[in-house]
Each structure stands twice: as C-alpha cells, then as structure tokens.
C-alpha atoms as a PDB file:
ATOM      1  CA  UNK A   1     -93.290   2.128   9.293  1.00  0.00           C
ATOM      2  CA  UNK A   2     -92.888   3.778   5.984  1.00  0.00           C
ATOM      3  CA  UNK A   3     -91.690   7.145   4.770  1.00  0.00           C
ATOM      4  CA  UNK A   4     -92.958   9.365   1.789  1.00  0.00           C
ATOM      5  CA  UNK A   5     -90.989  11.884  -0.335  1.00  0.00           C
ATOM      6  CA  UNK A   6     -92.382  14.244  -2.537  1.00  0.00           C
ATOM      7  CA  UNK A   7     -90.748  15.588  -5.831  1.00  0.00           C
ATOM      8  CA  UNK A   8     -91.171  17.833  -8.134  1.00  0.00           C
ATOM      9  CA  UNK A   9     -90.227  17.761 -12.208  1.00  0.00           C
ATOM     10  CA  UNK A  10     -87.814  20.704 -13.469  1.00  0.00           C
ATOM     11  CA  UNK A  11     -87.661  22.557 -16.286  1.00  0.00           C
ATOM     12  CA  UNK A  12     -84.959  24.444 -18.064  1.00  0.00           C
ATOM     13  CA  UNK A  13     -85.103  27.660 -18.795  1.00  0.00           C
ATOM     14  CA  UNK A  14     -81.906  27.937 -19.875  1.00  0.00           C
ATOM     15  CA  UNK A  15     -79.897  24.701 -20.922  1.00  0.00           C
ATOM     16  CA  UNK A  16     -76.310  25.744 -23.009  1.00  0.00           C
ATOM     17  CA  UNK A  17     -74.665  22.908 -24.319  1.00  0.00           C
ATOM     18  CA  UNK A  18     -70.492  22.616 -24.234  1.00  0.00           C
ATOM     19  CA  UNK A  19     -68.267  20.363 -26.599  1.00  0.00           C
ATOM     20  CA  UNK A  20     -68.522  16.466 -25.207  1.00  0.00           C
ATOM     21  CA  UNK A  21     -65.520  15.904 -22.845  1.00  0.00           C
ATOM     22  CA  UNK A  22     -63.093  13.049 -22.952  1.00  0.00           C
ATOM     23  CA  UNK A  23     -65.652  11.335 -20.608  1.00  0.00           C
ATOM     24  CA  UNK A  24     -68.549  11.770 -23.274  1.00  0.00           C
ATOM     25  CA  UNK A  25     -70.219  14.065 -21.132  1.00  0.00           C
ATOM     26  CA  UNK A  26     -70.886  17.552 -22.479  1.00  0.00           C
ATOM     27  CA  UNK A  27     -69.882  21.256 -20.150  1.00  0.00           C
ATOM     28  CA  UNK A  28     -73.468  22.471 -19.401  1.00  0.00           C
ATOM     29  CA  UNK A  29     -74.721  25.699 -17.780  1.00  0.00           C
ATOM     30  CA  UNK A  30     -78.019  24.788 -16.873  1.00  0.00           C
ATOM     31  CA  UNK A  31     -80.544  26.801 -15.375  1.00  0.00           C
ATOM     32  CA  UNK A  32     -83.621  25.119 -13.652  1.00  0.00           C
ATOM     33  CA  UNK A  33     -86.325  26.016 -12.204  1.00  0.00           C
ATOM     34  CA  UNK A  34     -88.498  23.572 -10.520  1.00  0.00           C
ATOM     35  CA  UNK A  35     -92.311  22.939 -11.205  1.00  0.00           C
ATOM     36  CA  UNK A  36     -95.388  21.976  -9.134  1.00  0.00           C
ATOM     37  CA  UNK A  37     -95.609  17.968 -10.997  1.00  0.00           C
ATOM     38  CA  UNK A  38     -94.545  15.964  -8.417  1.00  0.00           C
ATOM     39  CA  UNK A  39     -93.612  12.153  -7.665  1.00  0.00           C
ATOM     40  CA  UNK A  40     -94.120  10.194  -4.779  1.00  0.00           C
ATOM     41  CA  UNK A  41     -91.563   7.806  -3.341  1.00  0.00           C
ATOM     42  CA  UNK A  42     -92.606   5.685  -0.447  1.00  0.00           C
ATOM     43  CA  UNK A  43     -90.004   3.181   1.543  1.00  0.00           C
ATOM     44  CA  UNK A  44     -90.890   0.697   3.208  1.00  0.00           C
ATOM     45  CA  UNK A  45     -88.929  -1.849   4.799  1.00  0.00           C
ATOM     46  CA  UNK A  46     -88.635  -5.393   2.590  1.00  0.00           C
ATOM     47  CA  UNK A  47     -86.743  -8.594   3.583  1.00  0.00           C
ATOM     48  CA  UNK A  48     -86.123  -9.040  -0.033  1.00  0.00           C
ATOM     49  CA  UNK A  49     -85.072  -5.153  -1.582  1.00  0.00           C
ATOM     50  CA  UNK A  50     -84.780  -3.439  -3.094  1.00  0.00           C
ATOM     51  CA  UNK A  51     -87.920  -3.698  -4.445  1.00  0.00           C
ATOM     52  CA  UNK A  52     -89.637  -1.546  -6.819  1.00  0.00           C
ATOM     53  CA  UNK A  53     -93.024  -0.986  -7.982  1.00  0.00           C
ATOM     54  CA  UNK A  54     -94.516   1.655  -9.478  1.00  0.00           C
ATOM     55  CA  UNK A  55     -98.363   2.928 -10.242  1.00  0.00           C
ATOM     56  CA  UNK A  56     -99.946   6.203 -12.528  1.00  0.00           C
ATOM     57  CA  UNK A  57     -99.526   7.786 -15.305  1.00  0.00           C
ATOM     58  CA  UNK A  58     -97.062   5.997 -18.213  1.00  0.00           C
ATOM     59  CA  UNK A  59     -95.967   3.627 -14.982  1.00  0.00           C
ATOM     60  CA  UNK A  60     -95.521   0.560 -17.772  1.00  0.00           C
ATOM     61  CA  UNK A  61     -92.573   2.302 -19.352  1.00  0.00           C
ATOM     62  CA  UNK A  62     -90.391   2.272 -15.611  1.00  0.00           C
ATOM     63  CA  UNK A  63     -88.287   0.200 -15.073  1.00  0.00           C
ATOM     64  CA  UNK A  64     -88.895  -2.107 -12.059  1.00  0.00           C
ATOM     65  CA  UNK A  65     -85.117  -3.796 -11.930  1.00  0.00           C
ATOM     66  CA  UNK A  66     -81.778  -2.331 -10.617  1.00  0.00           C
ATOM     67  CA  UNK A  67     -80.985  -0.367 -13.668  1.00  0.00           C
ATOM     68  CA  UNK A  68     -84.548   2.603 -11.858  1.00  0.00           C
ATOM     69  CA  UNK A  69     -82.685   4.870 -10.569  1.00  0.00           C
ATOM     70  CA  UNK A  70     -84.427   4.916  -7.182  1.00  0.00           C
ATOM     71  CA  UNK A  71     -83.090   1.695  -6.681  1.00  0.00           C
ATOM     72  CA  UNK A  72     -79.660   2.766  -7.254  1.00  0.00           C
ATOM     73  CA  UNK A  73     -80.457   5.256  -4.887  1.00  0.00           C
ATOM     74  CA  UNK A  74     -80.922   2.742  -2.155  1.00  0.00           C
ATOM     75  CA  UNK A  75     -78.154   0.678  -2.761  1.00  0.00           C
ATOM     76  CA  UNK A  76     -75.861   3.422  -3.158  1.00  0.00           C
ATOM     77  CA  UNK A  77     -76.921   4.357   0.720  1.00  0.00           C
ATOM     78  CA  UNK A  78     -76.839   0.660   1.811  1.00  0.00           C
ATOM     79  CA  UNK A  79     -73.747   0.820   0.498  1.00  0.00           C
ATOM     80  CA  UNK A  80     -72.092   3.975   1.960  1.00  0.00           C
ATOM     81  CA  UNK A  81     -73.384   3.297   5.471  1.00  0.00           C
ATOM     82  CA  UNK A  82     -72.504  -0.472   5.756  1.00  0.00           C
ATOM     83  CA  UNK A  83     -76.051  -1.904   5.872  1.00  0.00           C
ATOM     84  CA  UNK A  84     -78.071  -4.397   3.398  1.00  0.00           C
ATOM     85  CA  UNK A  85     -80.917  -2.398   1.390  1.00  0.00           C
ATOM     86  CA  UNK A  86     -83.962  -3.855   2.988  1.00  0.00           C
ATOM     87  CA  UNK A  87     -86.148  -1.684   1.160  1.00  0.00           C
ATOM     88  CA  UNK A  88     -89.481  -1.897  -0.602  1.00  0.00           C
ATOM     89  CA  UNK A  89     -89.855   1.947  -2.920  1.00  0.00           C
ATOM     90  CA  UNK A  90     -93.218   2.570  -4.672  1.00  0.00           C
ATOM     91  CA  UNK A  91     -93.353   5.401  -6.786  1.00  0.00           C
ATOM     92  CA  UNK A  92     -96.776   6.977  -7.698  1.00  0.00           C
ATOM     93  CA  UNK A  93     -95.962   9.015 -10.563  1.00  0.00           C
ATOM     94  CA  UNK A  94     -97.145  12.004 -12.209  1.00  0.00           C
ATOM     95  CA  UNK A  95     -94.137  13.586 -13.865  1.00  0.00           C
ATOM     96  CA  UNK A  96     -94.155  12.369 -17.443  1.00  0.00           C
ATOM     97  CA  UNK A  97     -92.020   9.456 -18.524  1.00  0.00           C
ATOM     98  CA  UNK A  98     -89.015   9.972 -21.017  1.00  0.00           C
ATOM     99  CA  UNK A  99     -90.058  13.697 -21.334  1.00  0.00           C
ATOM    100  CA  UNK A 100     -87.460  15.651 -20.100  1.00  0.00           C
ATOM    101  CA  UNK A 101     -88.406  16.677 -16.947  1.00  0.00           C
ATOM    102  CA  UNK A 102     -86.305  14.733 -14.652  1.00  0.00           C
ATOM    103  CA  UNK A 103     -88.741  12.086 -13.360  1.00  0.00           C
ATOM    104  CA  UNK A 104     -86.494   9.333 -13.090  1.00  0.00           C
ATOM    105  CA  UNK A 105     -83.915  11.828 -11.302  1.00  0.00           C
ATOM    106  CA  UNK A 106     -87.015  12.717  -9.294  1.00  0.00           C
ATOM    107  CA  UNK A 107     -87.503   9.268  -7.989  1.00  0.00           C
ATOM    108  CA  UNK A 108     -83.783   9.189  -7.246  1.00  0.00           C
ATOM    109  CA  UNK A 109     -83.622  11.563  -5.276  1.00  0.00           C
ATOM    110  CA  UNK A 110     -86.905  10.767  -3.608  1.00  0.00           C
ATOM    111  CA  UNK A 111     -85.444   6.887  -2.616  1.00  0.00           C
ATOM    112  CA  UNK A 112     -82.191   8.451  -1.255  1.00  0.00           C
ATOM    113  CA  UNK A 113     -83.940  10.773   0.792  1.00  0.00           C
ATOM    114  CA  UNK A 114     -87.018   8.367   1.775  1.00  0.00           C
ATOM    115  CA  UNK A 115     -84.495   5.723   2.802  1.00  0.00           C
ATOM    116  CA  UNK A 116     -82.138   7.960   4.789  1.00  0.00           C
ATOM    117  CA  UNK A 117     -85.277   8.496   6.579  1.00  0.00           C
ATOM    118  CA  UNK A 118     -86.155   5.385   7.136  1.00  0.00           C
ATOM    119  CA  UNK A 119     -83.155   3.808   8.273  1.00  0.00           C
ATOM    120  CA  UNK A 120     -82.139   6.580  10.026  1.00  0.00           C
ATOM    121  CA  UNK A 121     -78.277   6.947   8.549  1.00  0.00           C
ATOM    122  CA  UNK A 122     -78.489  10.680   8.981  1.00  0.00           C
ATOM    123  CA  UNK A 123     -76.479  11.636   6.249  1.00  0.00           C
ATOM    124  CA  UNK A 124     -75.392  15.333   5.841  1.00  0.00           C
ATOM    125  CA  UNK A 125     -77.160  17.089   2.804  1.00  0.00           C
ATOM    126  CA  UNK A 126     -73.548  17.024   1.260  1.00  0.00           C
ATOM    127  CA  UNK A 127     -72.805  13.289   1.579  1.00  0.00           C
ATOM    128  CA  UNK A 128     -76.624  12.875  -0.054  1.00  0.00           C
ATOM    129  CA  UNK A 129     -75.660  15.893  -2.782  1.00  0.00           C
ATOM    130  CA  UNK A 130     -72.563  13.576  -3.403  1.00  0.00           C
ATOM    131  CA  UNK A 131     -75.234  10.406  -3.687  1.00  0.00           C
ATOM    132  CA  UNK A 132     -76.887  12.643  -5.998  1.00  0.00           C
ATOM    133  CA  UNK A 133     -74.250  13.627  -8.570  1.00  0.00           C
ATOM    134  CA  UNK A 134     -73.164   9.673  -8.408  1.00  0.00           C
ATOM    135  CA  UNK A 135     -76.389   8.711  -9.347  1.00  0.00           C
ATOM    136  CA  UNK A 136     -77.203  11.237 -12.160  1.00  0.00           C
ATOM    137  CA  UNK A 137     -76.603  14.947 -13.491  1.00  0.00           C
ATOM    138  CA  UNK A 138     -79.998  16.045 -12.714  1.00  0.00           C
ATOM    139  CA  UNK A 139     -80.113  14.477  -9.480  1.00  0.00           C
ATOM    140  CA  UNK A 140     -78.830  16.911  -7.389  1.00  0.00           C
ATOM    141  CA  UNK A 141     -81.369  19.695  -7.918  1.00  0.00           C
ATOM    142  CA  UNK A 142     -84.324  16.832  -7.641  1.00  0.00           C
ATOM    143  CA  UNK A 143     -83.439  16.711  -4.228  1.00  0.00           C
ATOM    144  CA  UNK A 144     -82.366  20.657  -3.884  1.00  0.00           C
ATOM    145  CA  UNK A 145     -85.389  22.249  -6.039  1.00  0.00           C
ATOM    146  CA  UNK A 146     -86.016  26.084  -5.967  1.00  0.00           C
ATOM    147  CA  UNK A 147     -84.096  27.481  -8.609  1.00  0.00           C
ATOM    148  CA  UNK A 148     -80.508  26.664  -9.454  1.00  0.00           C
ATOM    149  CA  UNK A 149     -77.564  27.187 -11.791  1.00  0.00           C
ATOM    150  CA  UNK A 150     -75.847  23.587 -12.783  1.00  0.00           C
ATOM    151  CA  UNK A 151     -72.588  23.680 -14.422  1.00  0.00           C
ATOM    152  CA  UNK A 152     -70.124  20.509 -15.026  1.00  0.00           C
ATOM    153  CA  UNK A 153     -72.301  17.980 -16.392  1.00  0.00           C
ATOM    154  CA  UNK A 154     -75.424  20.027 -14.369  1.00  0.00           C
ATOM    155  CA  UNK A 155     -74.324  17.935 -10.623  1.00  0.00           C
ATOM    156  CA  UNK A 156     -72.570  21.163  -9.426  1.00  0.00           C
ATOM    157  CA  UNK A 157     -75.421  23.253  -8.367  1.00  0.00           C
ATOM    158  CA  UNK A 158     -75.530  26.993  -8.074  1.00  0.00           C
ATOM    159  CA  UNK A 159     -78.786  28.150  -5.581  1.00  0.00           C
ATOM    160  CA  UNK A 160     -80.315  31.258  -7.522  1.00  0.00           C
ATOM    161  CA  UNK A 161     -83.281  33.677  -5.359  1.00  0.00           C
ATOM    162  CA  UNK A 162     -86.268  34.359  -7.534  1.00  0.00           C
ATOM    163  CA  UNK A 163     -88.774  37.181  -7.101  1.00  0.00           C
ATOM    164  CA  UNK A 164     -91.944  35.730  -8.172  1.00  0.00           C
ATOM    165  CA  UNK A 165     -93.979  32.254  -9.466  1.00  0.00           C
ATOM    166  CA  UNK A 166     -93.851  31.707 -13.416  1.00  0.00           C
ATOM    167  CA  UNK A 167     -96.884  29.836 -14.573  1.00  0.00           C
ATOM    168  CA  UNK A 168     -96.085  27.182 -17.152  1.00  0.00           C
ATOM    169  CA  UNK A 169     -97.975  25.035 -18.905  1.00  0.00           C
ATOM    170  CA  UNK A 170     -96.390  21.502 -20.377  1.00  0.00           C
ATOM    171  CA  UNK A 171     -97.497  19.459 -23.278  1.00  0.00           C
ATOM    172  CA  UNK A 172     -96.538  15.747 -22.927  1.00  0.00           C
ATOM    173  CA  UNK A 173     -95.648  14.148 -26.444  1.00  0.00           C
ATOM    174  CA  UNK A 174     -97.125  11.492 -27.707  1.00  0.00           C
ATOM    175  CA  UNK A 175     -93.779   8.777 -27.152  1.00  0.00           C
ATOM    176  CA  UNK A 176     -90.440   9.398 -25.769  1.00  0.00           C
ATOM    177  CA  UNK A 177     -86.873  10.548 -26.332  1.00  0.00           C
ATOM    178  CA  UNK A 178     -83.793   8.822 -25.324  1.00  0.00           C
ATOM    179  CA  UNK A 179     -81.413  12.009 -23.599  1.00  0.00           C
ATOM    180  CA  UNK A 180     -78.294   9.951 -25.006  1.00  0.00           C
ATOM    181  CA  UNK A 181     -80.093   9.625 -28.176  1.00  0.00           C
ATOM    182  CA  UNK A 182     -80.872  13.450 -28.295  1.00  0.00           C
ATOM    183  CA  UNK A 183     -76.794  14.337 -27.403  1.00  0.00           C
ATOM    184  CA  UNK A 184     -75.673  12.527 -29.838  1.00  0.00           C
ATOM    185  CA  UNK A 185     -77.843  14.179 -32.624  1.00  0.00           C
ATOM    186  CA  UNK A 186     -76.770  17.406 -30.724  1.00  0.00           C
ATOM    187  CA  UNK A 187     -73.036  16.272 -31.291  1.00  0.00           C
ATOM    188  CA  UNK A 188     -73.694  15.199 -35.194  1.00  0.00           C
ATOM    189  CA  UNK A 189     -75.702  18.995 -35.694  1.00  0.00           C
ATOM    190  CA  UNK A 190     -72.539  20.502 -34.290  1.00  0.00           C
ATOM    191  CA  UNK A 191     -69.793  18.760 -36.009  1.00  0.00           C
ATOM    192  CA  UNK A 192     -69.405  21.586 -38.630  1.00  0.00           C
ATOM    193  CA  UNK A 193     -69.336  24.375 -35.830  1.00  0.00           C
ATOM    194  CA  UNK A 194     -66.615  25.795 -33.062  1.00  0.00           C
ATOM    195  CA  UNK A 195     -69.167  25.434 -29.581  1.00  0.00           C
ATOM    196  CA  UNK A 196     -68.906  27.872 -27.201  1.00  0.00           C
ATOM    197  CA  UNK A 197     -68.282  27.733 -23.815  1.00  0.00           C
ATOM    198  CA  UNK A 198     -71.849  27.410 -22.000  1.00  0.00           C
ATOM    199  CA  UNK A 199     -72.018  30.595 -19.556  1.00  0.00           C
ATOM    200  CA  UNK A 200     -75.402  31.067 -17.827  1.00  0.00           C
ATOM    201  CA  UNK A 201     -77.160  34.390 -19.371  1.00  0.00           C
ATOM    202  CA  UNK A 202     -77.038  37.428 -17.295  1.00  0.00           C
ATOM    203  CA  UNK A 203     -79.931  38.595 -18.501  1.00  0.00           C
ATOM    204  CA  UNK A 204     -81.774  35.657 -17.770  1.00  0.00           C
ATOM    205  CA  UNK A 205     -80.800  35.280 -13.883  1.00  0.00           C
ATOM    206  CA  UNK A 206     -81.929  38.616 -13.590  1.00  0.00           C
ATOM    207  CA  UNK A 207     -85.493  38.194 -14.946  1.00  0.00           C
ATOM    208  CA  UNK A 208     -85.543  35.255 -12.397  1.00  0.00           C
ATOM    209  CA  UNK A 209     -84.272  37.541  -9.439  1.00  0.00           C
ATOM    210  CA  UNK A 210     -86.919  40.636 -10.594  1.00  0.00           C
ATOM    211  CA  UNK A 211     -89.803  37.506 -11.420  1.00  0.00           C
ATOM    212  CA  UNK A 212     -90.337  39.280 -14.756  1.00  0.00           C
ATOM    213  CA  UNK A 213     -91.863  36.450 -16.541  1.00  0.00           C
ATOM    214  CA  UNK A 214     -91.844  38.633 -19.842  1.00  0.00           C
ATOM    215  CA  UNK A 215     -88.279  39.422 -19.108  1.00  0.00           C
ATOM    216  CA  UNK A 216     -87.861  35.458 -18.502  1.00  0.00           C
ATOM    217  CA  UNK A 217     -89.778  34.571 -22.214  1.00  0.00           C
ATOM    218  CA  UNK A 218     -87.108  37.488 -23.972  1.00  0.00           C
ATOM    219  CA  UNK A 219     -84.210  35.094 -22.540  1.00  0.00           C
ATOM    220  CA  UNK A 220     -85.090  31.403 -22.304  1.00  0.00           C
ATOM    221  CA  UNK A 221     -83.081  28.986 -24.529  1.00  0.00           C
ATOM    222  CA  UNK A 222     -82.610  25.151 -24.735  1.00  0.00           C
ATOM    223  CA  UNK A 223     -79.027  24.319 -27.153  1.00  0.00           C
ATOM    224  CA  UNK A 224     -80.659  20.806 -27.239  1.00  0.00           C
ATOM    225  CA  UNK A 225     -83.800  21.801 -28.348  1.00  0.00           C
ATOM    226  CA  UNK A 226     -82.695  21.533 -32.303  1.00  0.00           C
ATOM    227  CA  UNK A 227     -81.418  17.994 -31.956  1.00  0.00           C
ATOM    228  CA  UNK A 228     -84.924  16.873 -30.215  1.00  0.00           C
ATOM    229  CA  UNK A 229     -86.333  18.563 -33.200  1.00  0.00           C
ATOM    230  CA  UNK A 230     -84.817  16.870 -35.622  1.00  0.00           C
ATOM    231  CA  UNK A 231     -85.445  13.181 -33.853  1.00  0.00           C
ATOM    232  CA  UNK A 232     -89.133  14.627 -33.317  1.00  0.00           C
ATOM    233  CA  UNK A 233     -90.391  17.072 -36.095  1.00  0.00           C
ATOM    234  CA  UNK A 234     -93.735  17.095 -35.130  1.00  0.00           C
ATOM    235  CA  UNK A 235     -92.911  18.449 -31.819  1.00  0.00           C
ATOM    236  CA  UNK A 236     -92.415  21.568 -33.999  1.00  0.00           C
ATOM    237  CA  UNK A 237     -96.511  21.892 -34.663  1.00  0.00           C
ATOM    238  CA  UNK A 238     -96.897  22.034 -31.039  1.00  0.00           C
ATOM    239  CA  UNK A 239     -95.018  24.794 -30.163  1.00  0.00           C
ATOM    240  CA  UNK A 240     -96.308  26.588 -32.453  1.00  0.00           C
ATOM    241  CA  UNK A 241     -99.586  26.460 -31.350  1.00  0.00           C
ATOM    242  CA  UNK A 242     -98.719  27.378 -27.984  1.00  0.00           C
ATOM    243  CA  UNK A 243     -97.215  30.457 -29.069  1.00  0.00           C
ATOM    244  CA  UNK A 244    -100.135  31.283 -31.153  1.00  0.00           C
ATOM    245  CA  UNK A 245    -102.208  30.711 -28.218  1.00  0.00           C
ATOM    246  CA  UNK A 246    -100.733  33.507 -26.203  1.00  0.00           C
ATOM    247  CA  UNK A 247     -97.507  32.156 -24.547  1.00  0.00           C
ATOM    248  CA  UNK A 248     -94.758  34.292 -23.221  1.00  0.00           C
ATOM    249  CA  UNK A 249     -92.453  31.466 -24.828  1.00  0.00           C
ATOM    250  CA  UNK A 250     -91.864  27.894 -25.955  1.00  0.00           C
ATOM    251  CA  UNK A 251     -89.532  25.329 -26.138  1.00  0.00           C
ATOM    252  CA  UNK A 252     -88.659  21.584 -25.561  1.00  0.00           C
ATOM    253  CA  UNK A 253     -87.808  20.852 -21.522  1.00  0.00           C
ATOM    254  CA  UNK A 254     -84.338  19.720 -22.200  1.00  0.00           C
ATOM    255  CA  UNK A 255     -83.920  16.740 -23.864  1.00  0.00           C
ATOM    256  CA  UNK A 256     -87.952  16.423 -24.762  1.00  0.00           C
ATOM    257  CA  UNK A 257     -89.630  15.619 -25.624  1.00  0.00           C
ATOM    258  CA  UNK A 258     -92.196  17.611 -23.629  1.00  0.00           C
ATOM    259  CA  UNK A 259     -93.019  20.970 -24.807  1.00  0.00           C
ATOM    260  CA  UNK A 260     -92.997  23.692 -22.184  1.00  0.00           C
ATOM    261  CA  UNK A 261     -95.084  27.538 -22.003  1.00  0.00           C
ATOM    262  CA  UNK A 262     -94.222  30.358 -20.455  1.00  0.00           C
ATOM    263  CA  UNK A 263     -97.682  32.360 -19.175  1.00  0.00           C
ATOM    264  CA  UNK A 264     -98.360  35.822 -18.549  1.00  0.00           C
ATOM    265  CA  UNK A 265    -100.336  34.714 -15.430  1.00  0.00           C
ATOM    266  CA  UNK A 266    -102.572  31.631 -13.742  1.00  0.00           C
ATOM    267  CA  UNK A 267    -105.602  33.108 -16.185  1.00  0.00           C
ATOM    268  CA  UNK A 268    -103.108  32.855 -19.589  1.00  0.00           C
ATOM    269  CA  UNK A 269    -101.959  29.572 -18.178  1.00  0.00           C
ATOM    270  CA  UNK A 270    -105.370  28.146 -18.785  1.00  0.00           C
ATOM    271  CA  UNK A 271    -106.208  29.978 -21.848  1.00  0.00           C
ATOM    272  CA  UNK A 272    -103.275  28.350 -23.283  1.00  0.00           C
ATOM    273  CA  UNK A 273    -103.762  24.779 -21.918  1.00  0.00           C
ATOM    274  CA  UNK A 274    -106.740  24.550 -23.244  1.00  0.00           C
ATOM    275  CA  UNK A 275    -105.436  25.658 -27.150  1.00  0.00           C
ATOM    276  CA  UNK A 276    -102.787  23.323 -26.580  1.00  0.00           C
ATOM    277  CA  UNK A 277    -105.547  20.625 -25.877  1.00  0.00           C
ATOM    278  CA  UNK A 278    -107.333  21.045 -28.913  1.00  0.00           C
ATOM    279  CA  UNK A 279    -104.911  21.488 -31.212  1.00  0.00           C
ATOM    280  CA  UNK A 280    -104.479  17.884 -31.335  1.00  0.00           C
ATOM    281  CA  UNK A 281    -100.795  18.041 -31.537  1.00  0.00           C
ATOM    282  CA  UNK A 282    -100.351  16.352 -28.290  1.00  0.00           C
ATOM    283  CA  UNK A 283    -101.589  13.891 -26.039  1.00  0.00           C
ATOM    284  CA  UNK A 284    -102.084  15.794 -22.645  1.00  0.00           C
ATOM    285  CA  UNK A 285    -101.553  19.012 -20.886  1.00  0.00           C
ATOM    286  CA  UNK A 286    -100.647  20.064 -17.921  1.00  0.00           C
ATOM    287  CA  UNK A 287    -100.344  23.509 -15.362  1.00  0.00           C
ATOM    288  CA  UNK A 288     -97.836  23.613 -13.304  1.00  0.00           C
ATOM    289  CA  UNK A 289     -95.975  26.956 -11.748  1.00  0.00           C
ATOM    290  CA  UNK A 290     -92.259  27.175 -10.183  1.00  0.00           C
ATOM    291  CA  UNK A 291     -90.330  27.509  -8.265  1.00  0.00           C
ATOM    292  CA  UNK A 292     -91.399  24.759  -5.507  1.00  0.00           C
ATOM    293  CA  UNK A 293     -89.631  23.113  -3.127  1.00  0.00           C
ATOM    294  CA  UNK A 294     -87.299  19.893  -3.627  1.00  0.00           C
ATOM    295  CA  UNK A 295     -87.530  16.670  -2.021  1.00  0.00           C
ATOM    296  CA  UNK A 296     -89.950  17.213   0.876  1.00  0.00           C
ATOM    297  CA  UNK A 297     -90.958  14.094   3.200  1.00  0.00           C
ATOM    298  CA  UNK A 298     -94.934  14.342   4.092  1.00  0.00           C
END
C-alpha cells in the first residue's frame, strides 16, 4: 500500500515584514495565494524510515537526511501518536528548489498528510495545523492552500474567498537564496529605520475578493524583496523584462529568489513567458494560475 499527496507552491502577494522578535523571528502579515506547481509525496511503508528519496527537477540540491522537512514531518506524527516511523517518502518535485515558493514546506506538509493516511492516526486538521506550524512558518498553508492571510511568524492562518483565477507566470533563478540569509540582510537594510507594524492591505484583500487582477498588480508588495535584491542584483534585469513584456506586476516570491508575473489573462500569461524566456535573464519559466487547492491525496 502506498499513499500520494499532491502540493502546490505559494506565492506572496503581499509579504510585510515586522521588527525580529526576541525569538529571532520577524511579525509578518503574509498574504498567499497558492499556485498550480505542485509536488508529489508518496509513503510507503519501510522497515528502516524514514526514508527519503527524491527525483525531478533540481532533486540533487534536497536533502535526503532528517534535517528534509518531510521527514520531520513523519517523525513528528510517529511521535505524537506513539508509533515508530516506518515510512519510506519519495518526493517527485516540480516546485523550484531554494526559490521561494515553499517547496520544502510543500513536501512537509505532503509527508504529514501522506503518512496520517497511511497509518491511519486520524488526526484532526487542527492537531495536523499544529504539526504544521511546529514544523515550519509556511507549513500550515502548504497543507491549507486557497488563499490565506498568515500573521505571527505566517503559522497563524487567516482563510480569505477570492473571486476569480490570477494567471502568473514564474521565472526560476539561476542558483538559490538562503530565507535566513535574505532576513538577515532585511534586518541590516532596516537598522537605520523605525518598522512598522505589518497589517495586511485592505486594498489588496479586496482585489482578491472582486478577482481584479489589475486591482491585485496596483497592490502587491514583498518587504523582503529589497534584501533578495541586494544578495541577487541580477534578479533586478529580470523583472524588468517581465514588466516590459506586458505584466500586470513583478516581484521576488518571498524570500527569492524566483521572480513572479502578474497576467492580464491565460493569453498575456504566455506572451510574457515566452519574453521572459528569451531574455536570457533566467534559466526557466513557468505558468502557473491560483488559487488551487492544498494538500490533496490522489
């Protein structure tokens, strides 16, 4: 027997960054949306798991030990329900590695819900939400999906109704960006500045509620998105040349270092894709519109 989860990637349409807290987390209000990339998680039981392996796109660059968080996933589960974690997880990938899109959050939320299924805990969706915000801040809405509001450290989720499908398109960066590497830069940008409280834009949940994608583009904003500028200039040649292509709006998925474009519609989507492609200023594109579903199994 084995059980697969699907997952989708996220992107944030709105990510406000807070002061760092005692803890060395930073207050967020974080608006995502999730996006039609998905990973696959399967489980299957493993006398010697956890287990990981992993296959696709960038697969070389996950880690295959304790320290992936579908792993910790499992064990966290073992754990809570008293059992050992007898689990082999594959993950087939296809949301980009180190880009800012939550695919490691992805996979954790795919393991905890694959293995729930497999060894048949039945855990409430709040004791796997509280899994969730153990394992990561962007775990939560892996396994939630939609569209949500995250505030604390982005675990306390906020469900948000949308009235349409935005068509984005995503430009994956030629290497990675650490997300501690990218707060801290965040942290020595803002040292000369009072930082507001984050509070979610107004404005912006109501483009979402109308699904006014131009409405959406007038409103989107990423606080981080300086700091993964200045750790990645060059990410600063692609977004231009998505805007020049035609796109509603641009700017890094939160951390980066993927570049993400707001369309007009599925036609514009294309239109831009293929700019993006051969401007040469990154190293693949993709289509993707949201909001989809979280964690599904299949």
């Amino acid at each position: 027997m084995s059980v697969t989860v699907r997952v989708p990637a996220k992107v944030n349409v709105q990510l406000a960054v807070g002061a760092a807290r005692p803890d060395g987390f930073h207050e967020l209000a974080n608006v995502f949306l999730a996006v039609g990339l998905y990973d696959e998680v399967t489980a299957t039981p493993s006398p010697d798991g956890p287990r990981i392996t992993c296959e696709g796109p960038d697969a070389a660059q996950v880690p295959l030990d304790r320290t992936n968080l579908a792993a910790r996933a499992a064990l966290a589960l073992a754990e809570r329900y008293g059992r050992t974690p007898d689990v082999h997880l594959h993950i087939a990938k296809d949301i980009p590695v180190a880009g800012g899109m939550a695919g490691g959050s992805a996979d954790g939320a795919g393991a905890l819900l694959a293995c729930d299924a497999l060894w048949g805990t039945g855990a409430s969706r709040e004791e796997l939400l509280d899994i969730c915000a153990e394992l990561g801040s962007d775990v939560p809405f892996s396994l939630v999906g939609g569209a949500a509001l995250g505030t604390g450290r982005g675990e306390r989720l906020t469900e948000l109704g949308t009235g349409g499908t935005f068509p984005w398109v995503f430009a994956m960066a030629t290497r990675g960006l650490s997300t501690p590497a990218v707060f801290r830069e965040f942290d020595r940008l803002a040292k000369a500045r009072e930082i507001p409280e984050p509070v979610a834009s107004r404005d912006l949940l109501g483009a979402l509620a109308k699904g006014d994608a131009e409405a959406l583009a007038a409103t989107v904003s990423n606080d981080l998105q300086p700091a993964a500028l200045s750790l990645f200039p060059e990410l600063a040649d692609t977004l231009a040349a998505g805007r020049a292509a035609g796109a509603l709006a641009s700017l890094v998925s939160g951390s980066g270092p993927t570049t993400a474009f707001l369309a007009r519609d599925a036609e514009a989507a294309e239109a831009v894709a293929a700019a993006l492609r051969a401007s040469g200023t990154c190293r693949d594109v993709r289509t993707a519109s949201g909001p989809v579903a979280g964690a599904t199994v299949l």
